[in-house]
Protein backbone atom coordinates (compact mmCIF):
# COMPACT_ATOMS: atom_id res chain seq x y z
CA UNK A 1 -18.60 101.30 104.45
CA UNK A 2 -18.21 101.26 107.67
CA UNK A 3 -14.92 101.04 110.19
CA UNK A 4 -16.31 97.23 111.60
CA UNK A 5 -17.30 95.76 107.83
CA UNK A 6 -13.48 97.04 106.87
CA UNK A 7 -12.03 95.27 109.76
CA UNK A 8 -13.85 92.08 108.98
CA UNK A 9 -12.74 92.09 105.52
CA UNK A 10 -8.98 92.32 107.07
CA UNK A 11 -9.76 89.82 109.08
CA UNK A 12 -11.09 87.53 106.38
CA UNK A 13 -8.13 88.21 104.29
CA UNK A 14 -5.54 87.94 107.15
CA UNK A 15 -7.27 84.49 107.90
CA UNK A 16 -6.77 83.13 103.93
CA UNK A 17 -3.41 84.33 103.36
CA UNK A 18 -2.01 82.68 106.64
CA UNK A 19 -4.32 79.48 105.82
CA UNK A 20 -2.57 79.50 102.03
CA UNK A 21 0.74 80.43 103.79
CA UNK A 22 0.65 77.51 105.75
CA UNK A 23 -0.88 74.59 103.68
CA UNK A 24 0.63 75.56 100.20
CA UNK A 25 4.04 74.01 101.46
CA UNK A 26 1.65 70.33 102.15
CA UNK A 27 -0.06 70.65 98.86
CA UNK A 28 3.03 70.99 96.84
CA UNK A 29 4.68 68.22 98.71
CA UNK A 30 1.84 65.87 96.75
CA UNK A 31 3.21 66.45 93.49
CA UNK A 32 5.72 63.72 93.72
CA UNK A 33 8.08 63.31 90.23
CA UNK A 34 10.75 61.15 92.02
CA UNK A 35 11.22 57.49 93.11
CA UNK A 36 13.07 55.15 95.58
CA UNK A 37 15.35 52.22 95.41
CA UNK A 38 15.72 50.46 98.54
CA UNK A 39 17.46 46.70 99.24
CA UNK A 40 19.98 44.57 100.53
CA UNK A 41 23.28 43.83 99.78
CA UNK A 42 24.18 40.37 100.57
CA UNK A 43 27.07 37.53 99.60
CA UNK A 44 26.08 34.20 97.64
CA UNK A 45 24.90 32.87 100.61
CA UNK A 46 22.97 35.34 101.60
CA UNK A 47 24.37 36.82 104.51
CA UNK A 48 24.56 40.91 105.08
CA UNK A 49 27.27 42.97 103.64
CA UNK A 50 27.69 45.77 105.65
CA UNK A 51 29.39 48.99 104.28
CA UNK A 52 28.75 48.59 100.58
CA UNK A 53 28.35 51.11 98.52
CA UNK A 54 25.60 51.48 96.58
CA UNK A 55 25.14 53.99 93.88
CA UNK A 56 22.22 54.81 91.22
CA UNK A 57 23.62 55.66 88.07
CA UNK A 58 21.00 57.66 85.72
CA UNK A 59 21.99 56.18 82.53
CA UNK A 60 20.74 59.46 80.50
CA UNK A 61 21.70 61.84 82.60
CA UNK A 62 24.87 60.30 84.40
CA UNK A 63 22.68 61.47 87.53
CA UNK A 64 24.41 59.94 90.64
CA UNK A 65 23.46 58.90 94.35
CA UNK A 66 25.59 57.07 96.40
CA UNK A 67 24.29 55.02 99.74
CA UNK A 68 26.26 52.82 102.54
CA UNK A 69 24.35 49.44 103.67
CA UNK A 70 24.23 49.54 107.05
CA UNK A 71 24.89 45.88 109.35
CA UNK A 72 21.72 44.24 108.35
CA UNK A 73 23.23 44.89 104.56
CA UNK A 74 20.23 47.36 103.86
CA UNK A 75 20.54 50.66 101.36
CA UNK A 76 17.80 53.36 100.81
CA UNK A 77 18.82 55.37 98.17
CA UNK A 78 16.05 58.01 97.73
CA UNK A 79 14.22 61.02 95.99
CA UNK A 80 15.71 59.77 92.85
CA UNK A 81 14.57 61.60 89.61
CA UNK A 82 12.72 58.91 87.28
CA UNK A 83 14.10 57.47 84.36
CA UNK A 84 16.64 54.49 83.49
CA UNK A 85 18.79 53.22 86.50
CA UNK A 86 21.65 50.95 86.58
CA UNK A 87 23.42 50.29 90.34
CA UNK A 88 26.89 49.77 91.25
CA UNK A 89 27.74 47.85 94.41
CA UNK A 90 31.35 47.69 95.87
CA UNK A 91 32.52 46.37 99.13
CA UNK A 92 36.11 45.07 100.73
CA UNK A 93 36.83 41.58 99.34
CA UNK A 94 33.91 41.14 96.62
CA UNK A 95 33.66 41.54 92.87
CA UNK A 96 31.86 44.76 91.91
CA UNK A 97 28.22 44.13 91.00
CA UNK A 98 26.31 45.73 88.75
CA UNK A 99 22.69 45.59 88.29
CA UNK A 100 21.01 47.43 85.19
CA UNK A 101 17.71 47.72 83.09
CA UNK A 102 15.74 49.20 86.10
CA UNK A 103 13.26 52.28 84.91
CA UNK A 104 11.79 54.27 87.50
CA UNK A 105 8.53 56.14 87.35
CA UNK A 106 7.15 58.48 89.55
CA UNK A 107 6.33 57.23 92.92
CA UNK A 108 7.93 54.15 92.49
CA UNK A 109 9.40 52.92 95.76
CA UNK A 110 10.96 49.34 94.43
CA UNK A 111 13.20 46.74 96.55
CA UNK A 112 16.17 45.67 94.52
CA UNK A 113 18.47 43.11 96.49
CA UNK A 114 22.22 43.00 95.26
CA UNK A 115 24.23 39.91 95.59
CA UNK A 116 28.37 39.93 95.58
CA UNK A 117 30.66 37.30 94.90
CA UNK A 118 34.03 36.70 96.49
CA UNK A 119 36.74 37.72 95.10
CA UNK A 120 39.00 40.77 93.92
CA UNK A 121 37.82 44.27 93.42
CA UNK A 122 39.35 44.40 90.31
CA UNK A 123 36.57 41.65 88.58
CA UNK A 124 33.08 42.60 88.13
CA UNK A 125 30.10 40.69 87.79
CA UNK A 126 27.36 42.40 85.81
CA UNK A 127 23.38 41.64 85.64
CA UNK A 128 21.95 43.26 82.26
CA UNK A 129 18.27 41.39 82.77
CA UNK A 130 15.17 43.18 83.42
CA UNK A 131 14.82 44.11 86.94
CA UNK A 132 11.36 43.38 88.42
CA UNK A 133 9.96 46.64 89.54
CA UNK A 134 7.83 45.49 92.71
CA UNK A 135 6.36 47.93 94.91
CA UNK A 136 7.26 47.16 98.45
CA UNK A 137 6.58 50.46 100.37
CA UNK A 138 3.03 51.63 99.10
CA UNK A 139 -0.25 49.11 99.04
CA UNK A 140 -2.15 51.74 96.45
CA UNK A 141 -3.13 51.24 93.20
CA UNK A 142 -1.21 53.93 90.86
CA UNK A 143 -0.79 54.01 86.94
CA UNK A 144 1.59 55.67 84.91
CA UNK A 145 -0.31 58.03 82.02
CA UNK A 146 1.78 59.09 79.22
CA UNK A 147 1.39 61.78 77.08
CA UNK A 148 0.45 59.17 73.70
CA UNK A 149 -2.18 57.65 75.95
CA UNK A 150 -3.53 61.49 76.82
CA UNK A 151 -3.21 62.40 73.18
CA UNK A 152 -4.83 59.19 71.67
CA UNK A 153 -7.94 58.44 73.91
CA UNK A 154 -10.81 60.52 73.30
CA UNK A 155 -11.72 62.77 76.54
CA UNK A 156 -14.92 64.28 76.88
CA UNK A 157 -14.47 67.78 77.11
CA UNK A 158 -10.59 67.22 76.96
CA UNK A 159 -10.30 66.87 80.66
CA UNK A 160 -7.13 64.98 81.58
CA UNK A 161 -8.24 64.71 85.09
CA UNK A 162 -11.06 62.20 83.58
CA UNK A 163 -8.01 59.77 83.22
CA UNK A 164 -8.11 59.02 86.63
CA UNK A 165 -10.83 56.96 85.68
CA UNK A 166 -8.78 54.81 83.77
CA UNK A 167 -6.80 53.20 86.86
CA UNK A 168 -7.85 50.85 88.92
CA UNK A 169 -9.85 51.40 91.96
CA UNK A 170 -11.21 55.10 90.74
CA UNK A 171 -14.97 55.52 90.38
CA UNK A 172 -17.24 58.22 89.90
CA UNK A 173 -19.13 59.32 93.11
CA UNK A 174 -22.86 58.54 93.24
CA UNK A 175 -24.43 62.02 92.90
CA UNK A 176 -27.56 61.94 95.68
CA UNK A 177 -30.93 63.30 95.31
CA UNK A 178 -31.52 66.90 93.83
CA UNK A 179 -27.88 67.45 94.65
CA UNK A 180 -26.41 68.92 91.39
CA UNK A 181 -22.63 69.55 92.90
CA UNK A 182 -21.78 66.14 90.80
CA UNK A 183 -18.30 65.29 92.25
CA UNK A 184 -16.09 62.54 91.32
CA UNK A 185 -14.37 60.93 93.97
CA UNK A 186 -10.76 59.66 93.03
């Protein structure tokens, strides 16, 4: 070998290990296994509390996060693990509110708006319905796929990745002409 096909070789290699240096941090930052809970706090009729406090109780974990609404009444309480939530809201001169039965999945970025009632700290006023999960940050189409679901359907060549198929807006790419790379395009 000579001394100019060694230095291209360190060259090469120099090149990928800066390139994988400086994009791993990016790709890793796609895997995304937390959610968001974002809102408003407002009274019964339905102006802005500012400086609540909002926090995200994990209900299996006991996981906390704790966020202030600012003057428009707003909270962002983010990078929450998923799983069940309930959320406690306190604030000078209101009953403590309580909002449970929310279940976060990952990506999830859901508006929950709190309302308070008058009244003294010491009552609370607690909402054990359902929360509607509605996605108010993100326009794409995503879909949750559970291990049963992997398990149960059959997969041709037991590729998970072919579940991708199974949520709305994926398609296989058209393959064109004598082309035999065959891609899918997610």
């Amino acid at each position: 070998m000579s001394l100019h096909g060694n230095f291209k070789r360190f060259i090469a290699a120099s090149l990928v290990a800066a390139a994988t240096a400086l994009f791993a941090p990016l790709a890793y930052g796609q895997a995304v296994a937390v959610a968001e809970i974002r809102g408003q706090v407002l009274d019964t009729s339905g102006s802005a509390v500012p400086n609540a406090t909002v926090r995200a109780v994990q209900t299996d974990t006991q996981f906390t996060r704790t966020a202030t609404s600012d003057t428009e009444g707003s909270y962002v309480l983010a990078n929450l693990p998923i799983g069940p939530y309930k959320l406690e809201v306190t604030a000078n001169g209101f009953k403590t509110g309580v909002q449970s039965g929310i279940v976060l999945q990952v990506g999830n970025n859901i508006q929950v708006n709190l309302s308070l009632q008058v009244g003294s700290i010491t009552e609370n006023v607690e909402v054990q319905a359902q929360a509607g999960m509605v996605e108010t940050k993100d326009t794409s189409v995503s879909q949750v796929i559970d291990e049963r679901r992997i398990l149960d359907l059959p997969l041709n060549g037991r590729q998970a990745t072919s579940l991708v198929l199974l949520a709305g807006g994926a398609v296989n790419a058209p393959t064109s002409g004598n082309d035999n790379v065959g891609s899918k395009s997610f």
